[in-house]
Protein backbone atom coordinates (compact mmCIF):
# COMPACT_ATOMS: atom_id res chain seq x y z
CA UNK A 1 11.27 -1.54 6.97
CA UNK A 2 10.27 -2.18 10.47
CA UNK A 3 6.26 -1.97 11.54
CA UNK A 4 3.90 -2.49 8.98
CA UNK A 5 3.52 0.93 9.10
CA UNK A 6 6.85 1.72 8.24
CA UNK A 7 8.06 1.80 4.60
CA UNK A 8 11.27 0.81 2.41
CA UNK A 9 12.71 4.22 1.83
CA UNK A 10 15.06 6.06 -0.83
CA UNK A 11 16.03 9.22 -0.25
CA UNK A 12 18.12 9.09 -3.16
CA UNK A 13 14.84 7.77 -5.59
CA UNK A 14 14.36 10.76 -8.79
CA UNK A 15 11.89 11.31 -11.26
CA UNK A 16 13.05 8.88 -14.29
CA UNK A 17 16.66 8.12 -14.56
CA UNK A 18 17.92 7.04 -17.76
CA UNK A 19 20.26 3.72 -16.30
CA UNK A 20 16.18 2.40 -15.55
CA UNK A 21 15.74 2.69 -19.52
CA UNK A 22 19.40 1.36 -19.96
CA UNK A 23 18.13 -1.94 -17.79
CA UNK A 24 14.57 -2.21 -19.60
CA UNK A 25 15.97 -2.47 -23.04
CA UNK A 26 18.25 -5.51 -22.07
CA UNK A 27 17.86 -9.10 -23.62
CA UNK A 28 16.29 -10.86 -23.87
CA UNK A 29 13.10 -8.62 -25.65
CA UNK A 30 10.56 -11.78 -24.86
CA UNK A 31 10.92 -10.90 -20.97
CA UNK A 32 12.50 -7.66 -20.78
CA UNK A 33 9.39 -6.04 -23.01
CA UNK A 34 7.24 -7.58 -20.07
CA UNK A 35 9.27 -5.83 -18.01
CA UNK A 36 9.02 -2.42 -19.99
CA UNK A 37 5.74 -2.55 -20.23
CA UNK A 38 4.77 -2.96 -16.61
CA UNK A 39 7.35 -0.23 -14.97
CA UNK A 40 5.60 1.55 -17.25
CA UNK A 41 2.34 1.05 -15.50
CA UNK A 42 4.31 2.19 -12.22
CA UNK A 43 5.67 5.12 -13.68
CA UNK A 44 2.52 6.34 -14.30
CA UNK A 45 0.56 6.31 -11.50
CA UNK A 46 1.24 9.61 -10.28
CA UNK A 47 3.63 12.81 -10.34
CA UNK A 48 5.22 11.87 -6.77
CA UNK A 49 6.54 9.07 -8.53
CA UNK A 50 10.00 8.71 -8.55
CA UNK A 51 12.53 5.31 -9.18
CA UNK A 52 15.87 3.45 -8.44
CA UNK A 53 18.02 1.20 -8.79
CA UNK A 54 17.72 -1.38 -5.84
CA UNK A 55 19.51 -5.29 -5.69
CA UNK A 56 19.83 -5.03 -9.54
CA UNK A 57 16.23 -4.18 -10.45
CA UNK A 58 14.29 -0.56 -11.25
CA UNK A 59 12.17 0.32 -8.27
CA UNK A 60 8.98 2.53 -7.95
CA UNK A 61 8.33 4.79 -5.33
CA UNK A 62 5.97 7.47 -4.36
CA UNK A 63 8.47 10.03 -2.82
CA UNK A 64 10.84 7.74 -1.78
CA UNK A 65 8.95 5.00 -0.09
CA UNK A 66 9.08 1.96 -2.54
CA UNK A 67 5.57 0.57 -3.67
CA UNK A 68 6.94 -1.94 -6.72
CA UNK A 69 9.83 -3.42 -8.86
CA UNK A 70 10.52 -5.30 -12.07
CA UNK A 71 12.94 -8.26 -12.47
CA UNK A 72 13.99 -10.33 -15.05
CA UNK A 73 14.86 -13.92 -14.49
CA UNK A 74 15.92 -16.84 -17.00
CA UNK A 75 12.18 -17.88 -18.05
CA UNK A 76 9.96 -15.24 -16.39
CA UNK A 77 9.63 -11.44 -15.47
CA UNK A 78 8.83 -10.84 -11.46
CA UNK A 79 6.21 -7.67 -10.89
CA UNK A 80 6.59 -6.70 -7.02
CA UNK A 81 5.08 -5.55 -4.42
CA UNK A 82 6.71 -3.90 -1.03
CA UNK A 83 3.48 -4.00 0.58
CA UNK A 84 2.06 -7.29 -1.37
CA UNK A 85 1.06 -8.51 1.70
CA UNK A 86 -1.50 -6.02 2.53
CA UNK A 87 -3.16 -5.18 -0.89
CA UNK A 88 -6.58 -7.14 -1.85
CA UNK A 89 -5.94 -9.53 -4.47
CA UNK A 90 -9.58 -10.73 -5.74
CA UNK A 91 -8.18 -12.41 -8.73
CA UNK A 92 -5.30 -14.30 -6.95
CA UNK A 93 -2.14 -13.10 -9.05
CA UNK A 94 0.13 -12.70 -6.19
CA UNK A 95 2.81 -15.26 -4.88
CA UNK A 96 5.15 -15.18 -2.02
CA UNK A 97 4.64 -16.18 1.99
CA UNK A 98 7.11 -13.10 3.09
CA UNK A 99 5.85 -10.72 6.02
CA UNK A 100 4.93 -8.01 3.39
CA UNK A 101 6.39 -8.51 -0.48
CA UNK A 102 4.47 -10.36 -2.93
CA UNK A 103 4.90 -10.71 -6.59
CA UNK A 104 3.48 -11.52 -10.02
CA UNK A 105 5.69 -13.94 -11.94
CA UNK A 106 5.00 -13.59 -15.72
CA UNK A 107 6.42 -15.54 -18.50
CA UNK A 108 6.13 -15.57 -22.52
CA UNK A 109 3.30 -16.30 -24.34
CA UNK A 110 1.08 -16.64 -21.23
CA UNK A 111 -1.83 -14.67 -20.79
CA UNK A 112 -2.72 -12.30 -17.35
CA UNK A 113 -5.27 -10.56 -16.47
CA UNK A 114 -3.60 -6.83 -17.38
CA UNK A 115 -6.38 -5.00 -15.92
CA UNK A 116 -6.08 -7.14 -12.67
CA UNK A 117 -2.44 -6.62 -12.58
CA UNK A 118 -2.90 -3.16 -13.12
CA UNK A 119 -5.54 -2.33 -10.51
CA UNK A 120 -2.22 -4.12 -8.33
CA UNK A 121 0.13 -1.42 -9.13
CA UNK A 122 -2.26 1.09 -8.78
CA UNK A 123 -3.07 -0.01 -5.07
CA UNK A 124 -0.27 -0.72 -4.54
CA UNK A 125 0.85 3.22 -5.16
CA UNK A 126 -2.31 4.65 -3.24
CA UNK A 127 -1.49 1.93 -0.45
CA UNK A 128 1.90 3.25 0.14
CA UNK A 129 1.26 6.92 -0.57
CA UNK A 130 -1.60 6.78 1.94
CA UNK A 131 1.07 5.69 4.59
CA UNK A 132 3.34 8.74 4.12
C-alpha cells in the first residue's frame, strides 16, 4: 500500500478456502463465533469476493485488493478495515489512529450495533471495489 489510492493486494486471494473455516471454528466459541459470524458478513458482499490468509488472520478482498479481516485476541474479536480511515463512521464504532486501518474491537456479552457494523463492511467492500 502506497497512495491512498493504492490498495493492499493478493494475487494469490480465492473464492473460500477451507484453512479460513479451519481458523473460524477455533476456541474459544465465545470469540471465535464473533468472528464467524462477521467474515461471514464479508463473504457476502459480493461474487468478486475472494479471501486469505494474511499475519495469522482470514482476510476479505474484492479481487485481490483487501477491504477487511477478523482476529481473535485473549478477551475480544478485532473486525478490520484496510481503508478504515476513509469510510464514514456516523455511529463511531471504529478505533485506531493508523494512516488508513481501523477496527471494531468486540468482546462477549456486549452489545453492537450489527446493522452499523454491517453497513461498515459493506462500505468498506464498495469503497475498495470502487478503487479498482
Amino acid at each position: 500500500m502506497n497512495t491512498s489510492n493504492q490498495l493492499f493486494m493478493f494475487i494469490e486471494a480465492a473464492h473460500h478456502l477451507p484453512e479460513i473455516d479451519e481458523w473460524l471454528s477455533g476456541e474459544p466459541d465465545a470469540l471465535f463465533s464473533i468472528a464467524r459470524q462477521w467474515f461471514t458478513q464479508f463473504r457476502i458482499c459480493g461474487e468478486d469476493v475472494n479471501e486469505i490468509m494474511h499475519d495469522g488472520c482470514p482476510t476479505a478482498c474484492v479481487n485481490g485488493a483487501a477491504f477487511g479481516y477478523v482476529n481473535v485476541f485473549k478477551s475480544h474479536v478485532n473486525v478490520g478495515f484496510f481503508t478504515g480511515a476513509f469510510l464514514q463512521d456516523p455511529h463511531k464504532l471504529l478505533e485506531g489512529t493508523g494512516k488508513r486501518m481501523r477496527h471494531v474491537k468486540l468482546r462477549p456479552g456486549t452489545d453492537v450495533d450489527s446493522q452499523a457494523l454491517s453497513r461498515l463492511i459493506k462500505t468498506a467492500y464498495l469503497n475498495v471495489r470502487g478503487r479498482l
